[in-house]
Protein backbone atom coordinates (compact mmCIF):
# COMPACT_ATOMS: atom_id res chain seq x y z
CA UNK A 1 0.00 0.00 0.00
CA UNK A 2 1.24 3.17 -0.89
CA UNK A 3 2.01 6.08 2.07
CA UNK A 4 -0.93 8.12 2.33
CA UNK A 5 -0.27 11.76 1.74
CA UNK A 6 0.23 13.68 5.54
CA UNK A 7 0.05 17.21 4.54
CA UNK A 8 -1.75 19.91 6.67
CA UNK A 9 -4.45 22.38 5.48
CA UNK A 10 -6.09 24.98 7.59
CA UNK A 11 -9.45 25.23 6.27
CA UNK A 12 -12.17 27.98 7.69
CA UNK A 13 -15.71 27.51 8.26
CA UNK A 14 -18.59 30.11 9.34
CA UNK A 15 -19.35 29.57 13.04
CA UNK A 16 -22.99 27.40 12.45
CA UNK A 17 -21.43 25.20 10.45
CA UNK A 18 -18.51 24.49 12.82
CA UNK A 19 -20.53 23.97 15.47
CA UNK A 20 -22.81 21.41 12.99
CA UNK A 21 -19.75 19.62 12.85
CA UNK A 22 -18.45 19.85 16.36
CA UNK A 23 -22.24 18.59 17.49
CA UNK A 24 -21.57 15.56 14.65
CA UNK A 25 -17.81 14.54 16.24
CA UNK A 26 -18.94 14.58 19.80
CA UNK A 27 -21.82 12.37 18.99
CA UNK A 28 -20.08 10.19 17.07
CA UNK A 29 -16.50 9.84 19.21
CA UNK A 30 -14.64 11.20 16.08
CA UNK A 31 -12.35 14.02 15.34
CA UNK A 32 -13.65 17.02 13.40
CA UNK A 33 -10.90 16.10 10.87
CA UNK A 34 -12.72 12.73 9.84
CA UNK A 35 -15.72 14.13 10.24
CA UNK A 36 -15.13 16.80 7.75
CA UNK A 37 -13.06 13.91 5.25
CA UNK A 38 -16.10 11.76 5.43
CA UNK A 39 -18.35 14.54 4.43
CA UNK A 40 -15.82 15.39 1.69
CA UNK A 41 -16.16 11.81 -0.01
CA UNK A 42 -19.77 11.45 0.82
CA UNK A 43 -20.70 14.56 -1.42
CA UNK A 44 -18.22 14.59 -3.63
CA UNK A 45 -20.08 13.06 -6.46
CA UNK A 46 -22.44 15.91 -5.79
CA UNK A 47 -20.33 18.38 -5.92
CA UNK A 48 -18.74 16.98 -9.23
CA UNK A 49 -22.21 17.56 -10.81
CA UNK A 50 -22.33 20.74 -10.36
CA UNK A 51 -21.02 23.57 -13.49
CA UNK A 52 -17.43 24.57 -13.68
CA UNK A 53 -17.09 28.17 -13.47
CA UNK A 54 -16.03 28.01 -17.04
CA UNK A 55 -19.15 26.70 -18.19
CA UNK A 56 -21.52 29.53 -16.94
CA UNK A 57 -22.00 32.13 -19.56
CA UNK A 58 -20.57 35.79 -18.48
CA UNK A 59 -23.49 37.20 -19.95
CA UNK A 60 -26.97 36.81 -20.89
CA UNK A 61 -26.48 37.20 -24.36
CA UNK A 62 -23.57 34.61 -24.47
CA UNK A 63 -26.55 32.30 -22.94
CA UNK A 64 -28.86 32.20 -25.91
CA UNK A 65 -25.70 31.88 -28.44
CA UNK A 66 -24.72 28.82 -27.10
């Protein structure tokens, strides 16, 4: 198996959801870490679906010429 990769991010989240997953952690004996890893690959597919920011037109008129 290869080494899994170790490196540190500091990621910020607005206070409700922090404590959302805070509540989530303490009720399931994990750290926020997995929680927030878990939630990653959970919705991922989701969040795959959704448009690339190159995708959505700059402006209206570029809408209807597409």
């Amino acid at each position: 198996m290869a080494g899994t990769d170790k490196r540190k991010q500091s990621l910020y989240f607005p206070e409700s959801m922090l404590q959302d997953i805070q509540v989530e952690a303490a009720r399931l004996d994990r750290s926020l870490s997995w929680i927030v890893q878990r939630c990653v690959r959970i919705g991922l597919s989701e969040i795959r679906k959704l448009p690339s920011v190159n995708d959505i037109p700059d402006s209206p008129d570029e809408a209807t010429n597409v």
